[in-house]
N, C-alpha and C. Protein backbone atom coordinates (compact mmCIF):
# COMPACT_ATOMS: atom_id res chain seq x y z
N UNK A 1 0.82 -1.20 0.00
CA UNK A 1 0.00 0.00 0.00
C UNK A 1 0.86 1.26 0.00
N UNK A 2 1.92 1.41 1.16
CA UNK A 2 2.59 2.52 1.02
C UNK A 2 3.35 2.63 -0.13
N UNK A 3 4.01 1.58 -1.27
CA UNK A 3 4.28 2.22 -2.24
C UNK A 3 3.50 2.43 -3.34
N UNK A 4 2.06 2.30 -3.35
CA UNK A 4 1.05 2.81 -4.28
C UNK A 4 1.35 3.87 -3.93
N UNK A 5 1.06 4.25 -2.89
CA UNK A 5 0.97 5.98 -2.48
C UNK A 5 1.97 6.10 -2.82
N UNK A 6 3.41 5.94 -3.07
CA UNK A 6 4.19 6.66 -3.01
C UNK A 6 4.37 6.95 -4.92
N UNK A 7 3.94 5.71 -5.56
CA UNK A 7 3.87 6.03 -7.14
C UNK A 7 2.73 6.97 -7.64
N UNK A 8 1.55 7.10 -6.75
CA UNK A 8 0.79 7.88 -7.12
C UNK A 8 1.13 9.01 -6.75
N UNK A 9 1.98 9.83 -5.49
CA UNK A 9 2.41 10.88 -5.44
C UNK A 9 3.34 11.51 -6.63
N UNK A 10 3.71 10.31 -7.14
CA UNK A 10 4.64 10.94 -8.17
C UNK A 10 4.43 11.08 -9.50
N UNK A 11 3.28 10.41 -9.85
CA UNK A 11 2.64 10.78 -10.68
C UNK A 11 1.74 11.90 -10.92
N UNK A 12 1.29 12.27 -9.58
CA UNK A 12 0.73 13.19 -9.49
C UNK A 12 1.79 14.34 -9.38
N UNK A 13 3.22 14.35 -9.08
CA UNK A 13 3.59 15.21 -9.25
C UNK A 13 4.54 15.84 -10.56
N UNK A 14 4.66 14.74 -11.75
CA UNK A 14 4.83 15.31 -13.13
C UNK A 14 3.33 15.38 -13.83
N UNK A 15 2.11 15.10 -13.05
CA UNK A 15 1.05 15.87 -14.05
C UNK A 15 0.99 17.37 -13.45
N UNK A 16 1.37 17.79 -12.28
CA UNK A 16 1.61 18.69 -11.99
C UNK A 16 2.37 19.69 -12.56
N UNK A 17 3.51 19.35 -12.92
CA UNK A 17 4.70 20.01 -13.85
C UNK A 17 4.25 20.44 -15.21
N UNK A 18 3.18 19.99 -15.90
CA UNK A 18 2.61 20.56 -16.75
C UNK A 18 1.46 21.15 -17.19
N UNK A 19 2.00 22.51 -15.91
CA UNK A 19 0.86 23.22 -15.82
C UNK A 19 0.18 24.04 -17.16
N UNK A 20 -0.81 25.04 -17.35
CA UNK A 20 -1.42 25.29 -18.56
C UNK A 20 -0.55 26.47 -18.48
N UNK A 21 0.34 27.00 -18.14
CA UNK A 21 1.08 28.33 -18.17
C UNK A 21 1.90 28.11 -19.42
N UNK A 22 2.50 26.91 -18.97
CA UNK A 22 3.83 27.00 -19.70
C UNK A 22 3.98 25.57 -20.92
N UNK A 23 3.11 24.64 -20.62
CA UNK A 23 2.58 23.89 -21.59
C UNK A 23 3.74 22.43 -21.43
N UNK A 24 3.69 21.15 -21.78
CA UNK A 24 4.29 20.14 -22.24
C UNK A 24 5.42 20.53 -22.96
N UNK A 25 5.66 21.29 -24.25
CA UNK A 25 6.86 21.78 -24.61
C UNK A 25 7.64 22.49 -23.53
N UNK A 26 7.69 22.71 -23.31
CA UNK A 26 8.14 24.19 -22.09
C UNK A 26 9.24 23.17 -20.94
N UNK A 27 8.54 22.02 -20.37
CA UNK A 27 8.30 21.32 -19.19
C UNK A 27 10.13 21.43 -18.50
N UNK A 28 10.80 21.59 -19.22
CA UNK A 28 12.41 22.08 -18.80
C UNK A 28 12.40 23.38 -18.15
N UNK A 29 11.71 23.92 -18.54
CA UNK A 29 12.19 25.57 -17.64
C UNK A 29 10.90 25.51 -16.49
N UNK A 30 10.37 24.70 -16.49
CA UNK A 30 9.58 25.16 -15.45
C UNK A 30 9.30 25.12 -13.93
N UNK A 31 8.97 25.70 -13.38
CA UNK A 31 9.98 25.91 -11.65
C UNK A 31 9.14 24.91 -11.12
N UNK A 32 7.84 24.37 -11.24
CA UNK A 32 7.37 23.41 -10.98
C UNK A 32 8.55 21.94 -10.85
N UNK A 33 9.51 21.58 -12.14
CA UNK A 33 10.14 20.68 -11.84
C UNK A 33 11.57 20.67 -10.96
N UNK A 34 11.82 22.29 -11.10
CA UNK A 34 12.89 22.48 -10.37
C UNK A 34 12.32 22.72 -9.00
N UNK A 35 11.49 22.80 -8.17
CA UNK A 35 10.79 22.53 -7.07
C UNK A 35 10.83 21.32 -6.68
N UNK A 36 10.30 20.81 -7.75
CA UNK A 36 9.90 19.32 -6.79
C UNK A 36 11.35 18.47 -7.57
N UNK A 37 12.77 18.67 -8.09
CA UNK A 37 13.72 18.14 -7.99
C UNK A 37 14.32 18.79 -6.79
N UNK A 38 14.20 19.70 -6.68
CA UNK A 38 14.64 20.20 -5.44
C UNK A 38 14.42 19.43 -4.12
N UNK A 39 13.24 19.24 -3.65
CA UNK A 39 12.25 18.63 -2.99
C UNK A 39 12.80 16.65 -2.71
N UNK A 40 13.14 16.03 -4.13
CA UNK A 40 13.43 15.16 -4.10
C UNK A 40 14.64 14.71 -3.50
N UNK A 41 15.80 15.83 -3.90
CA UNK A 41 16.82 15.63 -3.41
C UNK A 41 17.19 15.93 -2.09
N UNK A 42 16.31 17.01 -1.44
CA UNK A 42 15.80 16.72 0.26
C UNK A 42 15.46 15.79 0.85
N UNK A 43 14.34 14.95 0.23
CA UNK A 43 14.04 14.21 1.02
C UNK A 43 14.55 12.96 0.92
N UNK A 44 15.18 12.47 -0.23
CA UNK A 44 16.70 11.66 -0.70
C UNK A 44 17.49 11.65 0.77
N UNK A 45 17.65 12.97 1.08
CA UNK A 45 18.45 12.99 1.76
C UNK A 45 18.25 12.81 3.74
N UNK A 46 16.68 13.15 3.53
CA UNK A 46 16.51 12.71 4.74
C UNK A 46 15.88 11.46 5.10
N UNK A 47 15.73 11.14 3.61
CA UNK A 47 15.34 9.43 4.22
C UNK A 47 16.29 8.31 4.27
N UNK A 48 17.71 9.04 4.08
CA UNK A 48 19.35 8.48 3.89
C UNK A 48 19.45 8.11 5.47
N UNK A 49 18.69 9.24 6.45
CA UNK A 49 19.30 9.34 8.01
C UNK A 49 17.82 8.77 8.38
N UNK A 50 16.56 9.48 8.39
CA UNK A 50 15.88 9.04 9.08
C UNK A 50 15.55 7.60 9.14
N UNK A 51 15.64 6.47 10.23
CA UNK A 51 14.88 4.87 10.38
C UNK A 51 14.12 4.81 9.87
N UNK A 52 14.05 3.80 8.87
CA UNK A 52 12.20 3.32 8.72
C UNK A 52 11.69 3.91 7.33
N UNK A 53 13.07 4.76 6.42
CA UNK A 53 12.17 5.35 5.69
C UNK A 53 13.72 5.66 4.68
N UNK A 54 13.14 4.64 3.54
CA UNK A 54 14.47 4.83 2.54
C UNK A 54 14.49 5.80 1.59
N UNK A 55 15.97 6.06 1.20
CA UNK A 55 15.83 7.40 -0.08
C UNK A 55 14.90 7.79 -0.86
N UNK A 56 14.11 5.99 -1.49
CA UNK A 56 13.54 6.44 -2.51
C UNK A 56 11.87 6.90 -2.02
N UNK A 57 11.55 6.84 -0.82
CA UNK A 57 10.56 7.17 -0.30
C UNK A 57 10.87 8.70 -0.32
N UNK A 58 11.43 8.68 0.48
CA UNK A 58 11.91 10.47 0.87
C UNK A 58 11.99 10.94 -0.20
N UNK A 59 12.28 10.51 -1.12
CA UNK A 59 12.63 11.44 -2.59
C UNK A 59 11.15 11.39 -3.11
N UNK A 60 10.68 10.67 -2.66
CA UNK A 60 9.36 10.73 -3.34
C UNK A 60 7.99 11.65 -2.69
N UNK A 61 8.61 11.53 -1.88
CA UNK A 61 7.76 12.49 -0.82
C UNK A 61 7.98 14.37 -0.81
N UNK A 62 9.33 14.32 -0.82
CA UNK A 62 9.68 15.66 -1.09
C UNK A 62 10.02 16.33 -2.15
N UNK A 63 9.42 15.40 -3.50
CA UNK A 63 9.10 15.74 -4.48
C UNK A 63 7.79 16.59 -4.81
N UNK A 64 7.24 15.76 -4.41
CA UNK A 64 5.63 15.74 -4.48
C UNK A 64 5.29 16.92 -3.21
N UNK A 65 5.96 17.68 -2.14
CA UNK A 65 5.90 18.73 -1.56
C UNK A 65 6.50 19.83 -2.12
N UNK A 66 7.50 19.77 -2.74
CA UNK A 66 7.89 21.04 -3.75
C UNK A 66 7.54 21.27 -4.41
N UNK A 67 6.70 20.07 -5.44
CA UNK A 67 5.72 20.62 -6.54
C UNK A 67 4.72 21.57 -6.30
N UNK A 68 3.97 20.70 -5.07
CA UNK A 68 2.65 21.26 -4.05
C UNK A 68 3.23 22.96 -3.45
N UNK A 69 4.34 23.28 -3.20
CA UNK A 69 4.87 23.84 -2.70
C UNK A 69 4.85 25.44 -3.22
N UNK A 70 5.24 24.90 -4.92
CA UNK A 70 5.66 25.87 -5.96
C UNK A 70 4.01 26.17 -6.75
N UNK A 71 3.16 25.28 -6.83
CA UNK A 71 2.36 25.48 -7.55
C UNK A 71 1.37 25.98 -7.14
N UNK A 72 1.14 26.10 -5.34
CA UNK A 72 0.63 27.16 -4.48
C UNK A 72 1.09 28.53 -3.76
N UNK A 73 2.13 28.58 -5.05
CA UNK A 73 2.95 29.74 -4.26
C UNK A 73 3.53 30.68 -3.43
N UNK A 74 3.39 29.34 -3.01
CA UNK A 74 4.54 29.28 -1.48
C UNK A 74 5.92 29.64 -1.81
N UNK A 75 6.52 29.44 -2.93
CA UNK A 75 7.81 29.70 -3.06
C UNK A 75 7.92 31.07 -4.42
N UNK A 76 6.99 31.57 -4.01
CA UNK A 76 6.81 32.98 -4.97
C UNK A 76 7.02 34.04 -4.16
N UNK A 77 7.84 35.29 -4.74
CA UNK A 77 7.47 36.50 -3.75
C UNK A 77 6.69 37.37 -3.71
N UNK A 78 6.31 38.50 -3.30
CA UNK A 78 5.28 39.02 -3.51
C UNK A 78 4.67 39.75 -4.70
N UNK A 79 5.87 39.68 -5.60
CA UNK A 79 5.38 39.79 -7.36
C UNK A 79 5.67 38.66 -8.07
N UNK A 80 5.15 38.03 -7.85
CA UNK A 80 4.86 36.47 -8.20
C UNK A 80 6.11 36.13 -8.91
N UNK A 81 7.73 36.34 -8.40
CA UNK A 81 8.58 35.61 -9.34
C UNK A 81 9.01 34.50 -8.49
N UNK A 82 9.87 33.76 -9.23
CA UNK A 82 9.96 32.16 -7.96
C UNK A 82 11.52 32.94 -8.51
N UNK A 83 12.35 31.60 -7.91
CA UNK A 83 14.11 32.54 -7.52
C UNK A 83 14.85 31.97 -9.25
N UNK A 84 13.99 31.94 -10.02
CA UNK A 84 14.45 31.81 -11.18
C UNK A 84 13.92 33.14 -12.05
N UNK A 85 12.82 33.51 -11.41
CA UNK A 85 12.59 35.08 -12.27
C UNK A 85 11.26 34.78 -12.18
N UNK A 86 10.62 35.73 -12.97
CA UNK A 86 9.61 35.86 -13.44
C UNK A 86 9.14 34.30 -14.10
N UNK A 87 7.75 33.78 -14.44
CA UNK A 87 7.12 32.72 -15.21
C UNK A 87 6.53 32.87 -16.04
N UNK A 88 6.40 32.08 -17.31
CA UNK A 88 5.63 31.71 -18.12
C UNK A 88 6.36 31.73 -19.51
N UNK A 89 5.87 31.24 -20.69
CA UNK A 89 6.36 30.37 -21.99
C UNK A 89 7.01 31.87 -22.56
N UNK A 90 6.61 33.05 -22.17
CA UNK A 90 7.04 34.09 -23.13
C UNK A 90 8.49 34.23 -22.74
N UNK A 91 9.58 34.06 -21.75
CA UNK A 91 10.55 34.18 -21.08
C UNK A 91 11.25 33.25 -22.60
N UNK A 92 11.39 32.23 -23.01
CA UNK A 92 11.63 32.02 -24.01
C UNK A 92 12.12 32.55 -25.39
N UNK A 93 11.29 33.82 -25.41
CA UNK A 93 11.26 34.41 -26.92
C UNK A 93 12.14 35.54 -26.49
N UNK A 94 12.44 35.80 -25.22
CA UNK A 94 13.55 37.04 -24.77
C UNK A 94 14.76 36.80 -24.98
N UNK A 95 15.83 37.63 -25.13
CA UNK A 95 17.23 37.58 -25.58
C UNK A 95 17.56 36.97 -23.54
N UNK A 96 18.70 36.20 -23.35
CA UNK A 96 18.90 35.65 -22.40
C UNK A 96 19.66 36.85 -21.18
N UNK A 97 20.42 37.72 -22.17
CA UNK A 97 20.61 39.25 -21.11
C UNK A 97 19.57 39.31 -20.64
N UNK A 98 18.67 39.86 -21.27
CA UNK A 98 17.47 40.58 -21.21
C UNK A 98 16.79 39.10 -19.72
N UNK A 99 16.77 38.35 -20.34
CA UNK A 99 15.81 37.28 -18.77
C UNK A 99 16.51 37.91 -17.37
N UNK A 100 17.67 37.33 -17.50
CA UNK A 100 18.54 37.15 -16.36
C UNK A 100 19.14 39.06 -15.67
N UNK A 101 18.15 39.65 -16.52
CA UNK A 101 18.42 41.27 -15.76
C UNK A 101 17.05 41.53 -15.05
N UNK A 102 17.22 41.22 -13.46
CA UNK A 102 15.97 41.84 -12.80
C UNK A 102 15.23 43.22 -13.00
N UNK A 103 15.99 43.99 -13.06
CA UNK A 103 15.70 45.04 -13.62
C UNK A 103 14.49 45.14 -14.66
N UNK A 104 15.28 44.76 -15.99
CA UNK A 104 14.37 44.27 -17.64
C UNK A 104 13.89 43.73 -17.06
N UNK A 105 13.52 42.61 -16.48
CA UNK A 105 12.38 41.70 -16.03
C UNK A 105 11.12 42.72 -15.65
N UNK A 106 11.56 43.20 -14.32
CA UNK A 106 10.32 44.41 -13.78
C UNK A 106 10.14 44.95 -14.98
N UNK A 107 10.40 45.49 -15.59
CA UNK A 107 9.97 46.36 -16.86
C UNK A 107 9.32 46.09 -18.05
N UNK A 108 9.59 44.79 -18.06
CA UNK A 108 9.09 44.17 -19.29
C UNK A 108 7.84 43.79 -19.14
N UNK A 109 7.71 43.08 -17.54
CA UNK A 109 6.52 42.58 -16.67
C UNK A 109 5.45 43.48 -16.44
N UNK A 110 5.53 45.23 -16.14
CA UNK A 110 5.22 45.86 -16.15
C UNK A 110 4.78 46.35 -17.23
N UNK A 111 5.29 46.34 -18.43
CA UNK A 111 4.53 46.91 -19.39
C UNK A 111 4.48 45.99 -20.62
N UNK A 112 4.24 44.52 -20.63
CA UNK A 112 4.02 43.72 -21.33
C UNK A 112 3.21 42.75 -21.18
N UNK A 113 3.23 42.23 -19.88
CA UNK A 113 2.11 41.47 -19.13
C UNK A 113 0.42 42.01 -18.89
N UNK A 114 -0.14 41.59 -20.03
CA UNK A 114 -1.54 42.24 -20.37
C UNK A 114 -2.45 41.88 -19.44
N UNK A 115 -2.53 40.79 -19.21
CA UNK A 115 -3.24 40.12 -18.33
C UNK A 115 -3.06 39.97 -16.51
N UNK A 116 -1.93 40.25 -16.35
CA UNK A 116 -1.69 40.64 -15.05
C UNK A 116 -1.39 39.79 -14.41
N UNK A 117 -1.20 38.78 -15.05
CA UNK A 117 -0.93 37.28 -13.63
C UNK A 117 0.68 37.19 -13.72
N UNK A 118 1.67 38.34 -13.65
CA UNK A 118 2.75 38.00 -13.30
C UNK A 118 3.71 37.08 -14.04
N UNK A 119 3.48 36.76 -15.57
CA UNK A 119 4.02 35.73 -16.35
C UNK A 119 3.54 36.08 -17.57
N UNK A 120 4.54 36.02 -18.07
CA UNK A 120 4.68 36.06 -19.80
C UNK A 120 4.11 34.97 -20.67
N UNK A 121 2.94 35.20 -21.32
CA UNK A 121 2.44 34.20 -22.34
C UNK A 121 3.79 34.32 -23.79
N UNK A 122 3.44 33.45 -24.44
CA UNK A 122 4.47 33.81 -26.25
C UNK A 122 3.86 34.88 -26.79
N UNK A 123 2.90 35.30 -26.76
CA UNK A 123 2.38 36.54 -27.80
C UNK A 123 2.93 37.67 -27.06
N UNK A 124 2.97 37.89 -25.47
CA UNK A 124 3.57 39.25 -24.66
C UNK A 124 5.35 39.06 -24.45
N UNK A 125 5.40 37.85 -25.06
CA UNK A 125 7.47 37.59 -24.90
C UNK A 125 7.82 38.12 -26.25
N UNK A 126 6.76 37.52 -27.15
CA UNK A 126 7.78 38.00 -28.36
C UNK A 126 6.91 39.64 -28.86
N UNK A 127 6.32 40.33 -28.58
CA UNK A 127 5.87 41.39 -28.17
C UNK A 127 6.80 42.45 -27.86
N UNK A 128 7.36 41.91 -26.45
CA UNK A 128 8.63 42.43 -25.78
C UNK A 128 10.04 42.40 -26.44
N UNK A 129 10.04 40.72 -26.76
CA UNK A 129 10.96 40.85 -27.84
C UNK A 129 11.45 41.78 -29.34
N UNK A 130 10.81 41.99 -29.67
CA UNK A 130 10.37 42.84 -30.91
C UNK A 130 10.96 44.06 -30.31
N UNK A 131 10.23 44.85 -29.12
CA UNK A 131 10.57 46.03 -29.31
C UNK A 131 11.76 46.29 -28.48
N UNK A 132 12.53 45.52 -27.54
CA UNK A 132 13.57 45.17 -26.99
C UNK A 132 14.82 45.28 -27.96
N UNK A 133 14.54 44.26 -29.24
CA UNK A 133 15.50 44.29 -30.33
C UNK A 133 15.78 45.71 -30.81
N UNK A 134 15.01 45.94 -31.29
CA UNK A 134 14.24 47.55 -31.48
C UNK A 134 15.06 48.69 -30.73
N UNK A 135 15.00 48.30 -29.42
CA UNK A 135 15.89 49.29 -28.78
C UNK A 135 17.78 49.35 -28.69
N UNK A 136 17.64 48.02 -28.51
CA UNK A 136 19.28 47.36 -28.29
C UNK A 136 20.29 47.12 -29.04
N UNK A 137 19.31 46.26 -30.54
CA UNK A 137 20.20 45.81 -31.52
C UNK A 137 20.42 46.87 -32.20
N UNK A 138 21.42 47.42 -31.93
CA UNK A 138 22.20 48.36 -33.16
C UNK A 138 22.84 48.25 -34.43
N UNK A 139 23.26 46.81 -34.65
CA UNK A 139 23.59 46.68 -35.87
C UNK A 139 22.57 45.60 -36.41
N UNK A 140 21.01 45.59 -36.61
CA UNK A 140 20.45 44.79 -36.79
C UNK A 140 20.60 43.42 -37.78
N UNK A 141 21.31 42.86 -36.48
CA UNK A 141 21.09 41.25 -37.26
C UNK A 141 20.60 40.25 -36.40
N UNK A 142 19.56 40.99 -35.78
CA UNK A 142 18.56 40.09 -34.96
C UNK A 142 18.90 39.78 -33.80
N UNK A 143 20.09 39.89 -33.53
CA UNK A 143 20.31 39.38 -31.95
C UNK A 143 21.50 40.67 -31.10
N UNK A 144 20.88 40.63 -29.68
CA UNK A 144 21.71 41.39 -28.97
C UNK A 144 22.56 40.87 -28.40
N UNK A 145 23.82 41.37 -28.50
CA UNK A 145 24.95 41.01 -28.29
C UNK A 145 25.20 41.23 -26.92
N UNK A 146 26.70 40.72 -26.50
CA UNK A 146 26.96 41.46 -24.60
C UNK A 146 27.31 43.07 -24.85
N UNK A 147 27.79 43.32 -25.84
CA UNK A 147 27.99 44.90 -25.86
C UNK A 147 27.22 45.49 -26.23
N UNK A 148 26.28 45.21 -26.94
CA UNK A 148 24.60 46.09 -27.28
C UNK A 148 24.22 46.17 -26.42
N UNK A 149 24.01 45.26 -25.30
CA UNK A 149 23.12 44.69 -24.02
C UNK A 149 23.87 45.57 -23.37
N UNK A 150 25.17 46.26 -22.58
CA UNK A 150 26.09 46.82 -22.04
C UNK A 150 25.64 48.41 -22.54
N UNK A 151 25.49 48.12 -23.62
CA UNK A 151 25.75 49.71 -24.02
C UNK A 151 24.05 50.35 -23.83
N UNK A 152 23.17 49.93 -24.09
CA UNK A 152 21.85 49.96 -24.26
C UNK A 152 21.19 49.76 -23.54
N UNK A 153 22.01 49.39 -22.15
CA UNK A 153 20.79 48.84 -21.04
C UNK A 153 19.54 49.99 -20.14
N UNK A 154 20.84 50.90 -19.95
CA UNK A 154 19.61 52.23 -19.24
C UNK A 154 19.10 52.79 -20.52
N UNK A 155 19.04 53.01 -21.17
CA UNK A 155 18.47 53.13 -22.82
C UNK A 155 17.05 52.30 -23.04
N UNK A 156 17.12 51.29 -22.71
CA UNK A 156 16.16 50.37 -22.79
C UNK A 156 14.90 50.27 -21.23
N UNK A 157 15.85 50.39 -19.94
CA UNK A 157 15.16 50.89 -18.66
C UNK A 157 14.11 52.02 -18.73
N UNK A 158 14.60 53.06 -19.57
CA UNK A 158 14.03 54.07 -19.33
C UNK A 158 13.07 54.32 -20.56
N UNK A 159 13.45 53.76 -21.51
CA UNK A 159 11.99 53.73 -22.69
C UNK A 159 11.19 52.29 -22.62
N UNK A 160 11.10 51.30 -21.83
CA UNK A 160 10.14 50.51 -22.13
C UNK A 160 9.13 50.93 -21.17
């Protein structure tokens, strides 16, 4: 019995991972799995020490709490980013400067996110994208470079 439960927790926690935000394609970037790998490798680790209760239990258990964890946003802050940034499929269509600058993030989030739930669909990423390029790429050949990105950044802060 206890390892039904423990296969059904875990099944239940990769139908979890593919939530409607970010879709089945997506299922790599999404903090849902880095939660509940997170989660796994906790409880891996405490079912290494605790009696009575082996790795693969614990891993299975604290999988299935990080998912639960992340997908009730519990591990969100109070502008809904988890510690990977901002969410959703549009983060994708952004130049990778541009993700990984908190800054651009607030800004982009702020004036690209139509709908308001704190996450980028593909139509508001590549949206952003577009006019991001627009601002940055100076020698247009589609992509921003580290020195476009360097040179263009308060340039881009202050007009999006």
């Amino acid at each position: 019995m206890k390892q039904f439960i423990l296969v059904a927790m875990a099944g239940a926690s990769l139908a979890a991972c593919a939530d409607t935000n970010n879709g089945l394609g997506n299922i790599a970037d999404n903090s849902t799995v880095r939660a509940g790998a997170i989660g796994a490798a906790g409880g891996a680790a405490i079912g290494a020490v605790v009696p009575g209760l082996s790795t693969a239990e614990g891993a299975a258990i604290g999988a299935a709490v990080g998912v639960i964890a992340d997908a009730t946003g519990v591990l969100r802050d109070r502008n809904g980013r988890t510690a990977g940034g901002y969410g959703g499929a549009g983060w994708a269509e952004i130049d990778s400067d541009v993700r990984n600058d908190v800054a651009l993030q607030q800004r982009v989030i702020a004036r690209y996110d139509t709908n308001r739930d704190n996450s980028l669909d593909r139509a508001e990423g590549q949206l952003a994208d577009r006019d991001l390029k627009r601002l940055m790429d100076t020698d247009n050949n589609g992509n921003i470079s580290n020195d476009e990105y360097n040179r263009n950044r308060e340039y881009a802060l202050r007009n999006i």
